[in-house]
PDB file of N, CA and C in Angstrom:
ATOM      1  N   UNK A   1     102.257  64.417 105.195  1.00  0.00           N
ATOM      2  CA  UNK A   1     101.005  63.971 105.746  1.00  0.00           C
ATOM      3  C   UNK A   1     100.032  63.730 104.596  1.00  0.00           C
ATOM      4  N   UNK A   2      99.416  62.505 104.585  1.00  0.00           N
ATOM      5  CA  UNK A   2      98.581  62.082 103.741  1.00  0.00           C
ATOM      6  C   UNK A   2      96.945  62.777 104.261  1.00  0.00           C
ATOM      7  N   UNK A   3      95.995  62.871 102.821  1.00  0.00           N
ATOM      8  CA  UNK A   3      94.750  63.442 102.874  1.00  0.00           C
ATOM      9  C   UNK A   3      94.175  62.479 103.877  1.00  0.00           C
ATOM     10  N   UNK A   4      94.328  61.607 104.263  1.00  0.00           N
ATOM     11  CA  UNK A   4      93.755  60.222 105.421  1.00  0.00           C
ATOM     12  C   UNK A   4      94.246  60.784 106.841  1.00  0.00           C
ATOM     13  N   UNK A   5      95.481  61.062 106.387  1.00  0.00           N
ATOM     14  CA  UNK A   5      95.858  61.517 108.427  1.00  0.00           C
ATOM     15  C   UNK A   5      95.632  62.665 108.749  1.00  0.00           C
ATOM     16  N   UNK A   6      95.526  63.651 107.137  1.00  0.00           N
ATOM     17  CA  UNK A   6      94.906  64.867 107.691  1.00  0.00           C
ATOM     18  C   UNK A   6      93.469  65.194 108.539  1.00  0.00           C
ATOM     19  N   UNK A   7      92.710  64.013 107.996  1.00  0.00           N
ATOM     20  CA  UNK A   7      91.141  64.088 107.676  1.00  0.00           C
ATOM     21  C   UNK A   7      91.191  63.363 109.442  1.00  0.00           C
ATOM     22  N   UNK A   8      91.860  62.196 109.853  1.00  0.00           N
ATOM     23  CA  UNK A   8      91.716  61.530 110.809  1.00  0.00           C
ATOM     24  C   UNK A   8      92.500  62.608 112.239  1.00  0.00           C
ATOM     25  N   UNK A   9      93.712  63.544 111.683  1.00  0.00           N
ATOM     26  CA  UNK A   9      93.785  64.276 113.074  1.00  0.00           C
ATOM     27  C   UNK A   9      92.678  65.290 113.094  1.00  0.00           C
ATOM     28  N   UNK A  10      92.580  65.932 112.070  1.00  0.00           N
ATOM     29  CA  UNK A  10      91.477  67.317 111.913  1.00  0.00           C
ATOM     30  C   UNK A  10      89.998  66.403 113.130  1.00  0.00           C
ATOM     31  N   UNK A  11      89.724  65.586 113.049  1.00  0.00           N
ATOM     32  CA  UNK A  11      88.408  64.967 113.747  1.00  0.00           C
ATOM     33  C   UNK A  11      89.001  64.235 115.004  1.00  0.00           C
ATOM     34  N   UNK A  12      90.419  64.030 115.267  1.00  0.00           N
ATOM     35  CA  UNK A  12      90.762  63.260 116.465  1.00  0.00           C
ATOM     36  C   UNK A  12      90.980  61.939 116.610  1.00  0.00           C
ATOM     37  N   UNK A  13      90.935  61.473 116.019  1.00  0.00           N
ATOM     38  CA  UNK A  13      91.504  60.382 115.650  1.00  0.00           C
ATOM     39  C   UNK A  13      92.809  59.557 115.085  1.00  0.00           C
ATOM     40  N   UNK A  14      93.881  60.467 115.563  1.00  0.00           N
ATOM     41  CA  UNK A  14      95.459  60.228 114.616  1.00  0.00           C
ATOM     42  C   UNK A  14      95.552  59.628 115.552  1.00  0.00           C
ATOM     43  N   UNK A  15      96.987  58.706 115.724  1.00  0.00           N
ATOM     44  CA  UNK A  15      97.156  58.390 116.553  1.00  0.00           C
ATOM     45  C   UNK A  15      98.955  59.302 116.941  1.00  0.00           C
ATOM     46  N   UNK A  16      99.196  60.448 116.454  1.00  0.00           N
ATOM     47  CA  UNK A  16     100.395  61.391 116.924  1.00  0.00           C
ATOM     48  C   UNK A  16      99.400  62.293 117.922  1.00  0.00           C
ATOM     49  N   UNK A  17     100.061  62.684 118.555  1.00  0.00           N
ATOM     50  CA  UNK A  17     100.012  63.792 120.266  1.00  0.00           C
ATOM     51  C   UNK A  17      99.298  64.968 119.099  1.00  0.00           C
ATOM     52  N   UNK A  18      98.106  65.457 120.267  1.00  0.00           N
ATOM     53  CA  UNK A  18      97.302  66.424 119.463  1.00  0.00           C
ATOM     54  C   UNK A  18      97.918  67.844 119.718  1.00  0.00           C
ATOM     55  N   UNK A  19      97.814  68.634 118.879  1.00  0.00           N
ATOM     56  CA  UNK A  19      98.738  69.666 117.799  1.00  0.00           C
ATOM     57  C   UNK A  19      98.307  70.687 119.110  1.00  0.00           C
ATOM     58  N   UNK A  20      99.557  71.575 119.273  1.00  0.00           N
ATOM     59  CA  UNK A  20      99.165  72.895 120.247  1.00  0.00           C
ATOM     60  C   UNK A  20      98.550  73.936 119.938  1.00  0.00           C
ATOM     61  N   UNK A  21      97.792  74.097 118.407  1.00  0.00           N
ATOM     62  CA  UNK A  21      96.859  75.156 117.921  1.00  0.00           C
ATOM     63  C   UNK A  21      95.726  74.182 117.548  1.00  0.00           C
ATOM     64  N   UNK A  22      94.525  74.995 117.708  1.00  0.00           N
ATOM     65  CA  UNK A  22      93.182  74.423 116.911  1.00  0.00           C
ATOM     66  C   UNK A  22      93.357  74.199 115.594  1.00  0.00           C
ATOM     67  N   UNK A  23      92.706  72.930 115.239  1.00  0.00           N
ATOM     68  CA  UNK A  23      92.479  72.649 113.650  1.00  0.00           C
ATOM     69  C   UNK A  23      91.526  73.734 113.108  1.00  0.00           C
ATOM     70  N   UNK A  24      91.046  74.797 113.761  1.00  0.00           N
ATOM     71  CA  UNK A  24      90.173  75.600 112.825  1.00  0.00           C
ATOM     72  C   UNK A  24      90.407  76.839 113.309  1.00  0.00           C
ATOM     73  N   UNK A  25      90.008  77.716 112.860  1.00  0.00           N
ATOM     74  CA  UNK A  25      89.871  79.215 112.673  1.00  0.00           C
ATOM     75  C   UNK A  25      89.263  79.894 114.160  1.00  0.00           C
ATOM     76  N   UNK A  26      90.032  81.015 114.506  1.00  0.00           N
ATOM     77  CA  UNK A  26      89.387  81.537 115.929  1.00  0.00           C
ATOM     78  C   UNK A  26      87.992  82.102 115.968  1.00  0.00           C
ATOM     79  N   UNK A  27      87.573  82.341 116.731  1.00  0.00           N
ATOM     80  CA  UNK A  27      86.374  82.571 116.197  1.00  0.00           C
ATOM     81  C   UNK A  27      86.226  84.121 116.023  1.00  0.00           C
ATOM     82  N   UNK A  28      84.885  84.436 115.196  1.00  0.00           N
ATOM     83  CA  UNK A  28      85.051  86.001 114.658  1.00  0.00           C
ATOM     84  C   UNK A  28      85.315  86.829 115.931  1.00  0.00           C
ATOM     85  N   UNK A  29      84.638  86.615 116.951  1.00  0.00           N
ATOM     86  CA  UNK A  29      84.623  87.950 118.232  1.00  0.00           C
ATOM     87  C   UNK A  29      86.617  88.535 118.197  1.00  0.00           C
ATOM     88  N   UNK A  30      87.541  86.972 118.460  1.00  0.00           N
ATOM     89  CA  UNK A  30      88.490  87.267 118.674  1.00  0.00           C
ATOM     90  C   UNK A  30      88.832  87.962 117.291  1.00  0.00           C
ATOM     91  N   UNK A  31      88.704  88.154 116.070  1.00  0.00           N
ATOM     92  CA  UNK A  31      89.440  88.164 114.626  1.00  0.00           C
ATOM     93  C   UNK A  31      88.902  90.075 115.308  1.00  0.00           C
ATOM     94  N   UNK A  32      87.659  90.548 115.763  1.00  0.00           N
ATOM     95  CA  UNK A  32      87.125  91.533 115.579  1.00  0.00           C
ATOM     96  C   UNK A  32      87.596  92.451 116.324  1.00  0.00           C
ATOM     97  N   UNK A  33      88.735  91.998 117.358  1.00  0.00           N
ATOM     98  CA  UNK A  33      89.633  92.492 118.414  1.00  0.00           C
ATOM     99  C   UNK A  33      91.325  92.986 117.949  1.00  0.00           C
ATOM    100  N   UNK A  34      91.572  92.534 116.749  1.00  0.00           N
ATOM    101  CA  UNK A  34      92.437  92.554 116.039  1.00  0.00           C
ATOM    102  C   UNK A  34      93.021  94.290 115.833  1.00  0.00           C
ATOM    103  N   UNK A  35      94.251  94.361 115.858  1.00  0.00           N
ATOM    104  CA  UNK A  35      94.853  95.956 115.618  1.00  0.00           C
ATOM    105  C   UNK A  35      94.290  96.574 114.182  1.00  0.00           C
ATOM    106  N   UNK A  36      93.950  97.629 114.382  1.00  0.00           N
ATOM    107  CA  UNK A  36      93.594  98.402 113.173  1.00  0.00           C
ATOM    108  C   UNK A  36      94.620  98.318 111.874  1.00  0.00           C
ATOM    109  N   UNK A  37      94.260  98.738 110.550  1.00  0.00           N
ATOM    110  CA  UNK A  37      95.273  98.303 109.800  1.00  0.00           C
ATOM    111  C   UNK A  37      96.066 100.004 109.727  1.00  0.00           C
ATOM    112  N   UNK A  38      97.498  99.738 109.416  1.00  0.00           N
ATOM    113  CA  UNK A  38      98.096 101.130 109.106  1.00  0.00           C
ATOM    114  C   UNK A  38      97.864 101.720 108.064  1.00  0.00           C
ATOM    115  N   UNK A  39      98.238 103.091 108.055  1.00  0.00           N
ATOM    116  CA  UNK A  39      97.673 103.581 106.515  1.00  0.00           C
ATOM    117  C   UNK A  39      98.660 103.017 105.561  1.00  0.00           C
ATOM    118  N   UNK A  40     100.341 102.974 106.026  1.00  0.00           N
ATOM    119  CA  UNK A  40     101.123 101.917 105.024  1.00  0.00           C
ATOM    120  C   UNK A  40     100.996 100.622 104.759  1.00  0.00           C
ATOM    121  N   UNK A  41     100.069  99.558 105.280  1.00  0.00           N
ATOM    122  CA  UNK A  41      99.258  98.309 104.821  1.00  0.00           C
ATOM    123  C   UNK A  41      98.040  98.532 103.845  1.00  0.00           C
ATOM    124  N   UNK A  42      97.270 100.137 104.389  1.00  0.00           N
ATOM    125  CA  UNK A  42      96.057 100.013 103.265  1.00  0.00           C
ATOM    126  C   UNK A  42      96.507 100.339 101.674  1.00  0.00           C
ATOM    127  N   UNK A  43      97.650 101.137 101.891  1.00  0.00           N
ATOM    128  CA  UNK A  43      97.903 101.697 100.986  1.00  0.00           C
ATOM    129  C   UNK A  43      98.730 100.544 100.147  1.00  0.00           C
ATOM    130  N   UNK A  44      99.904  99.274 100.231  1.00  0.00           N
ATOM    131  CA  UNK A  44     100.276  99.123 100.335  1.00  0.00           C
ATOM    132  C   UNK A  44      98.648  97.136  99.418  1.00  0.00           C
ATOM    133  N   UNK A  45      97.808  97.304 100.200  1.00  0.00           N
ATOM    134  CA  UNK A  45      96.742  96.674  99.362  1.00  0.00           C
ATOM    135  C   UNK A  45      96.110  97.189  98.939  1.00  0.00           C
ATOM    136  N   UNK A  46      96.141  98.462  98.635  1.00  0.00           N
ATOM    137  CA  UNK A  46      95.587  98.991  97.327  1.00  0.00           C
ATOM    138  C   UNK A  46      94.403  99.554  97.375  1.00  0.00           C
ATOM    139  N   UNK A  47      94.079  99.262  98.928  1.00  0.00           N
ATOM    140  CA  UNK A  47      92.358  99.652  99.198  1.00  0.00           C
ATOM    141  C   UNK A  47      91.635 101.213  98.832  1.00  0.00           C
ATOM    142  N   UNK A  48      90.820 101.104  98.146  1.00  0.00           N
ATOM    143  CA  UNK A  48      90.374 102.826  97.710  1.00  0.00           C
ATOM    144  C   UNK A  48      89.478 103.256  99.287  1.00  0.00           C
ATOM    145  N   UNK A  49      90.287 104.614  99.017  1.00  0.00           N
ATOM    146  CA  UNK A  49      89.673 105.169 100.607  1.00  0.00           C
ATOM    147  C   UNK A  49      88.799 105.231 100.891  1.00  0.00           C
ATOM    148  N   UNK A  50      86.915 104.679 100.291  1.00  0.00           N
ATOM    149  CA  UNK A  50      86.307 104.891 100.609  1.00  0.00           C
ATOM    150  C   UNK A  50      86.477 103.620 101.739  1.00  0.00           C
ATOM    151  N   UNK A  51      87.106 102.532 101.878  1.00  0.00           N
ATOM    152  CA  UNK A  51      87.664 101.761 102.011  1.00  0.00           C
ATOM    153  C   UNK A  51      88.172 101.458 103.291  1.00  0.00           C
ATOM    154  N   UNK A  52      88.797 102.456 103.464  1.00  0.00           N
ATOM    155  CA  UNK A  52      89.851 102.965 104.548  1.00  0.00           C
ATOM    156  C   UNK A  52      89.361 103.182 106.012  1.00  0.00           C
ATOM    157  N   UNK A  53      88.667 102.376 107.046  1.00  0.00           N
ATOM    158  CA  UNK A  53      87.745 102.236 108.162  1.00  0.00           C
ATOM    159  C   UNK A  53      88.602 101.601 108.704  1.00  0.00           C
ATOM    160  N   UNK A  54      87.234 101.549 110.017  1.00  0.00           N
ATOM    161  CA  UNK A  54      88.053 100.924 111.015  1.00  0.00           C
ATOM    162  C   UNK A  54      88.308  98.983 110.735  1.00  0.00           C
ATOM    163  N   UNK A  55      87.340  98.724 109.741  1.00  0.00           N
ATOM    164  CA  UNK A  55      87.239  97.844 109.312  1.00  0.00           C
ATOM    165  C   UNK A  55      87.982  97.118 108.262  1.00  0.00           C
ATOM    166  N   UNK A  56      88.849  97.723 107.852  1.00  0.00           N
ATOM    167  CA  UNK A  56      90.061  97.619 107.405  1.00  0.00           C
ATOM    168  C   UNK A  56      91.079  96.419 107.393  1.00  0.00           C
ATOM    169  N   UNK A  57      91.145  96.310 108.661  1.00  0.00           N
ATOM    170  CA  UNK A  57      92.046  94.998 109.299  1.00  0.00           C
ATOM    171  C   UNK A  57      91.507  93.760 108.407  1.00  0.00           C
ATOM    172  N   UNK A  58      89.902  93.674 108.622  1.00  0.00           N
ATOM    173  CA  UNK A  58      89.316  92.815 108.112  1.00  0.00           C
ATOM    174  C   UNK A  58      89.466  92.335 106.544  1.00  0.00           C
ATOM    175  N   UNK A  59      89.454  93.432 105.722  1.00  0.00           N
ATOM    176  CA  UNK A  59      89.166  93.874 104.552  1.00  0.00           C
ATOM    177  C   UNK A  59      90.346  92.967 103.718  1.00  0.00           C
ATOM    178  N   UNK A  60      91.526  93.885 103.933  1.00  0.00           N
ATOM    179  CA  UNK A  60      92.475  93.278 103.382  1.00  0.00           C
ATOM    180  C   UNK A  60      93.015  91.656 103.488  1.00  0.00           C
ATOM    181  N   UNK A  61      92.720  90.359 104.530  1.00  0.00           N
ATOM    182  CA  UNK A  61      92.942  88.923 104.075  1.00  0.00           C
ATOM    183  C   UNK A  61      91.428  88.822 103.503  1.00  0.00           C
ATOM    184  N   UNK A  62      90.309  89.289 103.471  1.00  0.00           N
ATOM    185  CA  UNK A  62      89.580  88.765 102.928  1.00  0.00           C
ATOM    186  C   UNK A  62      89.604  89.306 101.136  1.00  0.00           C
ATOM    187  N   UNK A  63      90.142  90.494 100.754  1.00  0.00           N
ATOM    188  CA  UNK A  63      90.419  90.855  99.095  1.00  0.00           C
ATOM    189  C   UNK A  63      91.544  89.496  98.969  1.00  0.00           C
ATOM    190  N   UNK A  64      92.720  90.033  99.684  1.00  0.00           N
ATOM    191  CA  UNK A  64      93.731  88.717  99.052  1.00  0.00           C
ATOM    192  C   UNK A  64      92.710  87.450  99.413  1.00  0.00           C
ATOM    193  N   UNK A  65      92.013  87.260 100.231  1.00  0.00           N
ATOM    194  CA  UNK A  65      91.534  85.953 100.115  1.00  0.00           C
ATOM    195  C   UNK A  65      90.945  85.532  98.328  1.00  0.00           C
ATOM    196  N   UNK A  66      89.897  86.737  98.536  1.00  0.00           N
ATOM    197  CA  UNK A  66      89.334  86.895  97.221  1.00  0.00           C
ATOM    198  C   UNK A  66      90.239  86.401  95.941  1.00  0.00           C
ATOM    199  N   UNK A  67      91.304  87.195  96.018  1.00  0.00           N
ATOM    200  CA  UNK A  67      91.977  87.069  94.872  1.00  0.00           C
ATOM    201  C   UNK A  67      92.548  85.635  94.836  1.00  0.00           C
ATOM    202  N   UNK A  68      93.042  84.841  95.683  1.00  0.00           N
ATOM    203  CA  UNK A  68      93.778  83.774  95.510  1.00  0.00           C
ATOM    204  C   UNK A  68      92.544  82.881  95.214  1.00  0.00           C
ATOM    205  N   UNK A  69      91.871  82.649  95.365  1.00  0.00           N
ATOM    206  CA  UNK A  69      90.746  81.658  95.468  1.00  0.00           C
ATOM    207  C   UNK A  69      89.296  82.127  94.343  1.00  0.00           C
ATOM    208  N   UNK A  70      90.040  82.900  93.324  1.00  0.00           N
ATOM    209  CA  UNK A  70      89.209  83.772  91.513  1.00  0.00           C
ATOM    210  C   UNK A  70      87.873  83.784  92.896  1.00  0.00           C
ATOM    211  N   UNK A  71      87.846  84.424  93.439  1.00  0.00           N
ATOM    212  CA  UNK A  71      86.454  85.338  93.820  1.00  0.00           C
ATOM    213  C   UNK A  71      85.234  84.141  93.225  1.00  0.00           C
ATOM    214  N   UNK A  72      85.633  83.163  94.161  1.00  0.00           N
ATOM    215  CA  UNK A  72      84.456  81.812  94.267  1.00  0.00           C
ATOM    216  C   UNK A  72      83.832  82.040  95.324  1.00  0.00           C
ATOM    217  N   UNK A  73      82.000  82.511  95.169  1.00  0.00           N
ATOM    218  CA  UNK A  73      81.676  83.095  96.301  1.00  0.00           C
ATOM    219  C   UNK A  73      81.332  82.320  97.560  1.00  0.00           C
ATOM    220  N   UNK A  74      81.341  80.560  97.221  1.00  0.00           N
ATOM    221  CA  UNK A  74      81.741  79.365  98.955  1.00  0.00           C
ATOM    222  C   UNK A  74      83.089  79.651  99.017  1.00  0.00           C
ATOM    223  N   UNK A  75      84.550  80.568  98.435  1.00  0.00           N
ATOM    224  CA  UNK A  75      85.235  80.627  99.079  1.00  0.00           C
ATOM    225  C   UNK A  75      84.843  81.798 100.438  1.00  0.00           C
ATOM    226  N   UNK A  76      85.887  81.820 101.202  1.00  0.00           N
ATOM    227  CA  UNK A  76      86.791  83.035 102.221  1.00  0.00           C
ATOM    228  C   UNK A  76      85.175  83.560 102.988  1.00  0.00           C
ATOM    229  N   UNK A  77      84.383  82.289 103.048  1.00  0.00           N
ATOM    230  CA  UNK A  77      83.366  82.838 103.498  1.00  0.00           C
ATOM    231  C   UNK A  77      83.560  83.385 105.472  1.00  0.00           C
ATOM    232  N   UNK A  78      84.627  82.853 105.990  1.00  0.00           N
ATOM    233  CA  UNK A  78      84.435  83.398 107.068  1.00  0.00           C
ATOM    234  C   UNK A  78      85.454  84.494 107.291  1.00  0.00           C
ATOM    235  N   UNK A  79      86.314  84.558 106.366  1.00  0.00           N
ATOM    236  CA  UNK A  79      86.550  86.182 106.214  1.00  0.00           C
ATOM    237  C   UNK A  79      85.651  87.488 106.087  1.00  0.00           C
ATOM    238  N   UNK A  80      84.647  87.470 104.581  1.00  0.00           N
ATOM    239  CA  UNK A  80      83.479  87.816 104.491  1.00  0.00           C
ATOM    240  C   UNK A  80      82.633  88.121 105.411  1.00  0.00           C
ATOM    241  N   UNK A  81      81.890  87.204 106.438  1.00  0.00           N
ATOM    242  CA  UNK A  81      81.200  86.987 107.588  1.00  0.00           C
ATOM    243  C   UNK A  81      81.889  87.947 108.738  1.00  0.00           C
ATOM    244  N   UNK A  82      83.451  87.948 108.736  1.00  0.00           N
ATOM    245  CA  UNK A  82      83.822  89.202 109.913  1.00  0.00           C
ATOM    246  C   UNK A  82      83.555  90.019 109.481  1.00  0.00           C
ATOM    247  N   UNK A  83      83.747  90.420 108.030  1.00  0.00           N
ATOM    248  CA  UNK A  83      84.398  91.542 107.937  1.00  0.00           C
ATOM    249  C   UNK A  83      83.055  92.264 107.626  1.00  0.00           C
ATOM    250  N   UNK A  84      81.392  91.277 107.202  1.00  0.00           N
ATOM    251  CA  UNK A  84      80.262  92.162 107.085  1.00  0.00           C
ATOM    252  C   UNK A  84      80.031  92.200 108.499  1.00  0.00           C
ATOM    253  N   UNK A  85      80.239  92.040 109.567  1.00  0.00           N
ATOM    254  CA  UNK A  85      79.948  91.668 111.267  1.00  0.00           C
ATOM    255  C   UNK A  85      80.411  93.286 111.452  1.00  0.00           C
ATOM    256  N   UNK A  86      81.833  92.856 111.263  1.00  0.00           N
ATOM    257  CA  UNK A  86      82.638  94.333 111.667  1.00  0.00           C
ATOM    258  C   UNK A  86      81.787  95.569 111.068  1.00  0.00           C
ATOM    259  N   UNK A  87      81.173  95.969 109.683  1.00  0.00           N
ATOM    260  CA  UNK A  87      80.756  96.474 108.827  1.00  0.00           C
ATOM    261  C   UNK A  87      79.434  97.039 109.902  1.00  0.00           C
ATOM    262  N   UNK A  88      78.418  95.811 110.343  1.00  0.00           N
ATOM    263  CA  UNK A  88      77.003  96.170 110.849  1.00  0.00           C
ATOM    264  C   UNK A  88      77.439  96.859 112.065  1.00  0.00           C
ATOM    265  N   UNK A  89      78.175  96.037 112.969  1.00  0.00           N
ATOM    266  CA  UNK A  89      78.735  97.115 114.263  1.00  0.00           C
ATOM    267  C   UNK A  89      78.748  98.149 114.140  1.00  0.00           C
ATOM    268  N   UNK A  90      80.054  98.834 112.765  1.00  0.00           N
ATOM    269  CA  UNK A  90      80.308 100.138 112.954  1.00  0.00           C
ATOM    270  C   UNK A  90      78.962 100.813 112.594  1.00  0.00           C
ATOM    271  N   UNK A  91      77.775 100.125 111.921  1.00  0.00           N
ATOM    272  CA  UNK A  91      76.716 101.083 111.530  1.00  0.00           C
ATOM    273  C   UNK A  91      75.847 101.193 112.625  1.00  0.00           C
ATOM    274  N   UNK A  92      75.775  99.928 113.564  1.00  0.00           N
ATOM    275  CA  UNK A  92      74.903 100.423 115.045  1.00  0.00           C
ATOM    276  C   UNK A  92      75.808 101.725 115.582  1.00  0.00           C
ATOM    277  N   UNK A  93      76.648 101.667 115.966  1.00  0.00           N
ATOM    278  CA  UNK A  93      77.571 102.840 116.709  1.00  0.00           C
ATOM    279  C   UNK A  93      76.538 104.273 115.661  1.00  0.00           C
ATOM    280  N   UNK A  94      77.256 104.201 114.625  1.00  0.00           N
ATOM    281  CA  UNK A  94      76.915 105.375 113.975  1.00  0.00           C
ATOM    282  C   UNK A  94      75.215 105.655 114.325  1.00  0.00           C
ATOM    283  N   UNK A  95      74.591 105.020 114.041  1.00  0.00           N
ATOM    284  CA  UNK A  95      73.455 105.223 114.799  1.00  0.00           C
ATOM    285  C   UNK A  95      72.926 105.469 116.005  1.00  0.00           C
ATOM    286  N   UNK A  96      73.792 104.845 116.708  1.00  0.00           N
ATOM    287  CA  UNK A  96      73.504 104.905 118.295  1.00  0.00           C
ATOM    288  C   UNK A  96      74.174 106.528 118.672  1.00  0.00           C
ATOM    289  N   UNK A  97      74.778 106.844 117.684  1.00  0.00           N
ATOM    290  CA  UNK A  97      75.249 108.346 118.350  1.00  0.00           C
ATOM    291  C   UNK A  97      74.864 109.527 117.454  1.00  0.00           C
ATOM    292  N   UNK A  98      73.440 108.986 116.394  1.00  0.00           N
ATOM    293  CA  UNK A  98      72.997 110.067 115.901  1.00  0.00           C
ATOM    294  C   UNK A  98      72.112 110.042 116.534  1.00  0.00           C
ATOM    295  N   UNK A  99      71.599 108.614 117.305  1.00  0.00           N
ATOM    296  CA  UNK A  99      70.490 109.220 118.374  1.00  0.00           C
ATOM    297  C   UNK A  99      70.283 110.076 119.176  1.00  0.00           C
ATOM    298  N   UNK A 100      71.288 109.833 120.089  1.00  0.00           N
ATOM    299  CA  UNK A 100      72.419 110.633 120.969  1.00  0.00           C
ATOM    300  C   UNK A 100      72.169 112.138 120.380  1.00  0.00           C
ATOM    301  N   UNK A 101      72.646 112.457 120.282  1.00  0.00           N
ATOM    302  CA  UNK A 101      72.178 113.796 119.263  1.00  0.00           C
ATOM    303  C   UNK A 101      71.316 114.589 118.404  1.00  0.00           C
ATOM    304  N   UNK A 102      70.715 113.513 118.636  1.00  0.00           N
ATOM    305  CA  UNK A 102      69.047 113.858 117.993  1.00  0.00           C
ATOM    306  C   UNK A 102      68.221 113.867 119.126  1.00  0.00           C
ATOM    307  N   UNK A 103      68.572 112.987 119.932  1.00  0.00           N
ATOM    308  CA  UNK A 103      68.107 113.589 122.022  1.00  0.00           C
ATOM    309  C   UNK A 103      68.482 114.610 122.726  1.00  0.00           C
ATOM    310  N   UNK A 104      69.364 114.855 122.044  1.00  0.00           N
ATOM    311  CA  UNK A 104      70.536 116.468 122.950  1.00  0.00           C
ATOM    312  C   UNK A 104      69.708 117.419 122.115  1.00  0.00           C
ATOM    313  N   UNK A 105      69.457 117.808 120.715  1.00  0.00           N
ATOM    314  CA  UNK A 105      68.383 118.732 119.994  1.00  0.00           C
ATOM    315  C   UNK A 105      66.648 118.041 120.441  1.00  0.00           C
ATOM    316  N   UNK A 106      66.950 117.552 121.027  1.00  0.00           N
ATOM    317  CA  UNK A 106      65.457 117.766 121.847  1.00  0.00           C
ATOM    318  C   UNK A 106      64.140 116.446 120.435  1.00  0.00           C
ATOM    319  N   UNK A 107      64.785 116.091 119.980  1.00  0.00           N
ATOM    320  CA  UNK A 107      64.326 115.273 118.907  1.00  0.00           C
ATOM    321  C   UNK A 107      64.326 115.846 117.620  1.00  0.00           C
ATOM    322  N   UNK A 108      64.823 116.806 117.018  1.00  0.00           N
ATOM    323  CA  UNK A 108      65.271 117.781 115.937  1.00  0.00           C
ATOM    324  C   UNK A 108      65.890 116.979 114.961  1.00  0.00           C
ATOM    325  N   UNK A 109      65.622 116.947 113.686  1.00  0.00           N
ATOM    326  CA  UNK A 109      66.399 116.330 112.718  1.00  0.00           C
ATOM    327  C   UNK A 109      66.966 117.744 112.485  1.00  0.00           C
ATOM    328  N   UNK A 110      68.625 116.988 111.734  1.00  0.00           N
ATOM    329  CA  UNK A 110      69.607 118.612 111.142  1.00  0.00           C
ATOM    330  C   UNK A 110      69.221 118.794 110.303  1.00  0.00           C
ATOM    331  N   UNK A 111      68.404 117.413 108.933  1.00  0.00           N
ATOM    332  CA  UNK A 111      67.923 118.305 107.600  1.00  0.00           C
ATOM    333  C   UNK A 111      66.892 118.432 107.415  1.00  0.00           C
TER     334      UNK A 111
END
């Protein structure tokens, strides 16, 4: 396939039967639904445990992204984009359940 028929199916315009997957990337909600990574995959990319979250899944195609593409920062940008998405989530949660607990002590900070 030439850069012309790529450019002309990617926009709809080929004239071959259109392809049974999207020309683009799913979108983050679905990527953020994705199975957790195992500890033999984290370990396995090398990730240092501070590392080691639920966010994980994410982590690892976006480092190899990193790496294949010398850490050009317009690359693997929508890797990046989940994987800081995934990142802010887990910090609402964490918050939302020190509230939680800072309502159960009656409004009490622990330090």
């Amino acid at each position: 396939m030439t850069v012309t028929e790529a450019v002309k199916s990617a926009i709809g315009l080929s004239s071959s039967p259109p392809r049974s997957s999207p020309p683009f990337p799913l979108p983050i909600a679905a990527a953020n639904k994705a199975i957790a990574a195992t500890r033999e995959q984290m370990r396995d990319a090398k990730l240092p445990i501070q590392y080691r979250d639920s966010c994980a899944n994410l982590l690892i195609p976006l480092n190899r992204c990193r790496y294949e593409e010398y850490y050009l920062p317009w690359k693997c940008e929508t890797e990046r984009h989940s994987y800081e998405k995934c990142q802010y989530e887990e910090f609402k949660k964490r918050v939302a359940k020190m509230d939680e607990l800072r309502a159960a002590k009656g409004g009490e900070r622990s330090n």
